[in-house]
Protein backbone atom coordinates (compact mmCIF):
# COMPACT_ATOMS: atom_id res chain seq x y z
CA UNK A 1 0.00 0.00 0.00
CA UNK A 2 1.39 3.23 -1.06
CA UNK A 3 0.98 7.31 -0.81
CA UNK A 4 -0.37 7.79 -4.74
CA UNK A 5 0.29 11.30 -5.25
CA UNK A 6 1.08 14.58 -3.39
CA UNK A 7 3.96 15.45 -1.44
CA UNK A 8 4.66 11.72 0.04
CA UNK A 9 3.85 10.50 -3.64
CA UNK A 10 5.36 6.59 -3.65
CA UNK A 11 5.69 6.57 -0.33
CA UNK A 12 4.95 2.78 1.33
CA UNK A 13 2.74 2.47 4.45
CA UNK A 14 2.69 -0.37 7.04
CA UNK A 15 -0.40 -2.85 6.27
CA UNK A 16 -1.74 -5.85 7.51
CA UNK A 17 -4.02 -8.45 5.79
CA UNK A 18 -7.06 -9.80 7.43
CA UNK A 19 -10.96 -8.99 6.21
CA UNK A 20 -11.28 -7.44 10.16
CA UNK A 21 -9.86 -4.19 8.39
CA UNK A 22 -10.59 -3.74 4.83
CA UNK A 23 -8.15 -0.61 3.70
CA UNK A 24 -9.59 0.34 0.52
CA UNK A 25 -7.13 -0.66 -2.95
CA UNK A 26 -4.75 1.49 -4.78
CA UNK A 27 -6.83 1.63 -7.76
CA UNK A 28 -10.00 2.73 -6.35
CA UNK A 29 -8.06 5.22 -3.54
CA UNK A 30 -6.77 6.54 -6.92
CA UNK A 31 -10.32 6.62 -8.57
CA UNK A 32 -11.19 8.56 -5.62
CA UNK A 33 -9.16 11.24 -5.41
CA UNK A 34 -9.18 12.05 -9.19
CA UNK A 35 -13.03 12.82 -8.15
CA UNK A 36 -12.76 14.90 -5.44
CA UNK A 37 -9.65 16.70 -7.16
CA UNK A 38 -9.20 20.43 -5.78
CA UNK A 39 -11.89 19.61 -3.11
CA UNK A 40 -8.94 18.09 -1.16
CA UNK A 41 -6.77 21.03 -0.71
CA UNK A 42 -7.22 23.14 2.40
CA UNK A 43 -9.48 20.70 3.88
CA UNK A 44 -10.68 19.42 7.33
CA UNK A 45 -11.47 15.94 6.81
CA UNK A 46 -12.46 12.65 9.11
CA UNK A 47 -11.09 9.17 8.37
CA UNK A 48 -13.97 7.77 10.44
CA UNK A 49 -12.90 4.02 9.78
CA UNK A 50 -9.59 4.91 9.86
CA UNK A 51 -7.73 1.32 9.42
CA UNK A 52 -4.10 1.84 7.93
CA UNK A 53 -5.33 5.67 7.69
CA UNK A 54 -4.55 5.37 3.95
CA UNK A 55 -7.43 7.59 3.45
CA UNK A 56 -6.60 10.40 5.48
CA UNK A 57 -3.01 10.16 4.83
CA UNK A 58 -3.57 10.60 1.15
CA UNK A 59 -5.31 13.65 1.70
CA UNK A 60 -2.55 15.17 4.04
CA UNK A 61 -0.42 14.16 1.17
CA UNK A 62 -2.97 16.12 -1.53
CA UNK A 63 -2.98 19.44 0.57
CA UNK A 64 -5.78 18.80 3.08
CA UNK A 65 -5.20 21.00 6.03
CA UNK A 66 -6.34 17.98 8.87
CA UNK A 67 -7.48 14.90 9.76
CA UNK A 68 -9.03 13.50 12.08
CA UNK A 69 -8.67 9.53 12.57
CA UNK A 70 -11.28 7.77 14.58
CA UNK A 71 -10.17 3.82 14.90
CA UNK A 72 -11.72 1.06 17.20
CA UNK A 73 -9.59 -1.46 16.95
CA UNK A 74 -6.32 -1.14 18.88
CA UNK A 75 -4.32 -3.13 16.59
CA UNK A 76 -5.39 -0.94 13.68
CA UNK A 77 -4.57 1.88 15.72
CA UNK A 78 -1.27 1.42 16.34
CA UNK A 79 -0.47 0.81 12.86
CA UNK A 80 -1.98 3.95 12.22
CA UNK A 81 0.12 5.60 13.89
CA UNK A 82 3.47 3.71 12.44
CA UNK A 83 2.17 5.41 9.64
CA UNK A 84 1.81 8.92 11.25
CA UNK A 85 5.54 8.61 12.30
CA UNK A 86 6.55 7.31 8.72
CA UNK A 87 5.10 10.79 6.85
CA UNK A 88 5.88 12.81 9.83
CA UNK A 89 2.45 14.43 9.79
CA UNK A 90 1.56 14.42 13.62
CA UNK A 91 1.62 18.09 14.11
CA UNK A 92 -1.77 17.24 11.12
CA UNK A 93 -3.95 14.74 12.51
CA UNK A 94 -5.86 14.14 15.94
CA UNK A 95 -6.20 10.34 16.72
CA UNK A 96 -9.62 8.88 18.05
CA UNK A 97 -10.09 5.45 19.69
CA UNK A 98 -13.65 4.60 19.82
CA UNK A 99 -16.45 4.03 17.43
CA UNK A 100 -17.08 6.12 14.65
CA UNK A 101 -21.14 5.93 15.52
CA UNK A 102 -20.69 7.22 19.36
CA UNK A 103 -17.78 9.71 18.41
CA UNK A 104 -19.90 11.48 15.62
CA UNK A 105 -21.77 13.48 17.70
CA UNK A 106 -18.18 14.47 20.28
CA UNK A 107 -15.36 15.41 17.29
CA UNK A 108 -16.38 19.03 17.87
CA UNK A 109 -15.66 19.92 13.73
CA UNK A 110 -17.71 20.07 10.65
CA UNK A 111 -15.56 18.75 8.05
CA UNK A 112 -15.34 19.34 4.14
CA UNK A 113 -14.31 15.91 3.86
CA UNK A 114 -16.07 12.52 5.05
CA UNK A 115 -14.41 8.80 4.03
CA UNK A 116 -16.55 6.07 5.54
CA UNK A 117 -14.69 2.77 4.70
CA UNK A 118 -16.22 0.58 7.60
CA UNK A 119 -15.23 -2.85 7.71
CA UNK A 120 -17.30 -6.33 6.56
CA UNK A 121 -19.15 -6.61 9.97
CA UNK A 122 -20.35 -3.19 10.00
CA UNK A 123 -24.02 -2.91 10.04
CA UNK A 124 -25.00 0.01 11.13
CA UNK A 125 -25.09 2.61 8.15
CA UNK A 126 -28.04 3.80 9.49
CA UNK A 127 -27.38 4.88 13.04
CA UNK A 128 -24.04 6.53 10.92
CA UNK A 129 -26.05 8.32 8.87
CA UNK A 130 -28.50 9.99 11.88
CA UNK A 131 -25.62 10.83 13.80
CA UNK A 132 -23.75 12.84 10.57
CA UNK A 133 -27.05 14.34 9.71
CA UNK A 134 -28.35 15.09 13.31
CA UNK A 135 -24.81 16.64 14.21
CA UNK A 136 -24.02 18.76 11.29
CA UNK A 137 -20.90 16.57 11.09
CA UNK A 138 -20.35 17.52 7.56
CA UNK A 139 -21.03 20.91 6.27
CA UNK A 140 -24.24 21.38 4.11
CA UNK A 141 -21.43 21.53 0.67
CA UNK A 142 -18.90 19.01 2.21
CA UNK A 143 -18.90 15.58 0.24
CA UNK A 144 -19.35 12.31 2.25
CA UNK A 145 -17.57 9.06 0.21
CA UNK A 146 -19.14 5.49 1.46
CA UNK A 147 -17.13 2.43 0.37
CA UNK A 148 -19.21 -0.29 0.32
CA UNK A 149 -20.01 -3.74 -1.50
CA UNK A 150 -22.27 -3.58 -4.31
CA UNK A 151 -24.59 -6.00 -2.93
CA UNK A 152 -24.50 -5.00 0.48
CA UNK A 153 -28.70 -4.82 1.61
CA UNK A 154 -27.91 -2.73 4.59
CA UNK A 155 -26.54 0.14 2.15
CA UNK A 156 -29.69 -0.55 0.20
CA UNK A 157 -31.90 0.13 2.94
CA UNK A 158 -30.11 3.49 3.67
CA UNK A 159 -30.14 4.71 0.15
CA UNK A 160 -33.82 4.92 0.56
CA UNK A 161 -33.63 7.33 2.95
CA UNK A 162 -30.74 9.45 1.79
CA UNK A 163 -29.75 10.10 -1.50
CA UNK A 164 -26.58 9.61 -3.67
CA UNK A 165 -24.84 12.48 -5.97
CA UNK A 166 -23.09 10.12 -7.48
CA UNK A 167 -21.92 6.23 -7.38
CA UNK A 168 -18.97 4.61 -8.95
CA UNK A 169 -18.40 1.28 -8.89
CA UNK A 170 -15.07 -0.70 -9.48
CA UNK A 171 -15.23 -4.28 -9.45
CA UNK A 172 -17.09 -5.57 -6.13
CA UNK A 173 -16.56 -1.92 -4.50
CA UNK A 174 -18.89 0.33 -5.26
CA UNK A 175 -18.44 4.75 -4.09
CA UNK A 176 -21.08 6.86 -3.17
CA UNK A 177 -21.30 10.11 -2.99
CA UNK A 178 -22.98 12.53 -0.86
CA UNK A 179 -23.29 16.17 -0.10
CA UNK A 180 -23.42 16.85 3.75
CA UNK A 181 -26.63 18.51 2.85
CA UNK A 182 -28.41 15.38 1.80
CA UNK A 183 -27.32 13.69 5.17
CA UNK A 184 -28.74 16.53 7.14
CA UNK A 185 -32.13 16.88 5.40
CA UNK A 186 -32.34 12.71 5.45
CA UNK A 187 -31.88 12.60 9.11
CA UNK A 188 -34.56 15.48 9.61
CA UNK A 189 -36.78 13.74 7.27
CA UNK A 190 -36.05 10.47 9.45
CA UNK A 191 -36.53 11.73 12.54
CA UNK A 192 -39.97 13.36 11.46
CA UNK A 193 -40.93 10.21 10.80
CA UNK A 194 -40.66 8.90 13.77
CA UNK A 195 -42.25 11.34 15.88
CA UNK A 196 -44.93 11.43 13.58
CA UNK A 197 -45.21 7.54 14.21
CA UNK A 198 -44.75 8.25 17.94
CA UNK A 199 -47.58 10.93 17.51
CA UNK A 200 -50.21 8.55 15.82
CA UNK A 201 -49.90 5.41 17.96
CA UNK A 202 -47.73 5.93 20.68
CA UNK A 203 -47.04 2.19 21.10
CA UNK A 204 -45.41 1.96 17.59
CA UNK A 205 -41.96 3.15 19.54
CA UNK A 206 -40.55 1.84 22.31
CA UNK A 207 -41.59 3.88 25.45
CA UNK A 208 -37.94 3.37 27.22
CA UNK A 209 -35.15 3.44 24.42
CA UNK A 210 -32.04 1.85 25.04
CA UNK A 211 -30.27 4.83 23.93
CA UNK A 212 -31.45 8.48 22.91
CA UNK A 213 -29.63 10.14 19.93
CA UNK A 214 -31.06 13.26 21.64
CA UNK A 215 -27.58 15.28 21.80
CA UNK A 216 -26.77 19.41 22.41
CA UNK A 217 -26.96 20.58 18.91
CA UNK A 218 -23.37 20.83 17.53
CA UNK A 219 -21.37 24.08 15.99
CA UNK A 220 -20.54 24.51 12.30
């Protein structure tokens, strides 16, 4: 796995195999990037399956201004930050232990820049989504990028709810795009939904959620 262009063009990172942490390919990091083009320079961006931090640390190499890595796995983690070391870029990045779900709605940025390369047990696009949306994690222009398997039903059931700009699919991988925008009207849409649910039969929702996604709205 290597830097593809920039200023650490060629340069090799540390990798691991293992389908725990799928770090997304050369040729479609490279597909990638020719997309988003000048959108990279300048930019605040989150890695928020951060793996090898290939994403991320292509960007630093492209001009973007910082990243922010959020990582659960400790053994990814500390490879991530071989890598950090290896480019030299720690003055760039903040690192993030924890799950990119339950961190959404803490980072404390709205980023230009969202990758979302979660790995083969990830289910929960959904609950990602909401907390993006709901949190004004991405600004309204900002550009979201889900890697994902072109099959994959639980991407199927969120693309009914929010809506791709774009998709472009390489082999099994498939990108979408998003504008934050699209994120933030889904997850008001959603959550209207619900209440109006809620409203109609108030036994339709559980009285006692495990969990509220109720959090103090963010800055952007």
């Amino acid at each position: 796995m290597r830097i593809i262009a920039g200023k650490f063009k060629g340069r090799i990172l540390h990798s691991f195999s293992g389908r725990s942490v799928r770090p997304t390919s050369d040729r479609l990091r490279e597909t990638l990037f020719d997309i988003l083009q000048d959108d990279v320079e300048g930019s605040l961006v989150w890695d928020a399956f951060a793996g090898t931090g290939a994403l991320g640390l292509e960007a630093l190499s492209r001009g973007a201004k910082w990243v922010v890595f959020t990582e659960k796995s400790r053994q990814a983690l500390r490879l991530l930050q071989k890598n950090i070391r290896l480019l030299g870029v720690s003055g760039s990045v903040r690192l993030v232990q924890g799950d990119a779900v339950s961190w959404a709605s803490r980072l404390g940025y709205c980023f230009d820049l969202v990758f979302l390369d979660p790995p083969y047990d990830f289910h929960s696009y959904l609950d990602l989504a909401l907390a993006i949306g709901t949190h004004r994690v991405c600004r309204p222009q900002g550009k979201i990028i889900l890697e994902h398997h072109k099959n994959s039903s639980h991407v199927a059931r969120l693309l009914k709810s929010f809506k791709s700009a774009r998709q472009v699919r390489q082999g099994e991988s498939v990108l979408s795009f998003f504008f934050g925008e699209e994120f933030i009207r889904g997850s008001a849409d959603w959550m209207a939904h619900r209440v109006s649910l809620y409203t109609a039969d108030p036994d339709i929702l559980p009285r006692n959620p495990t969990r509220s996604r109720s959090r103090t709205p963010r800055r952007s």
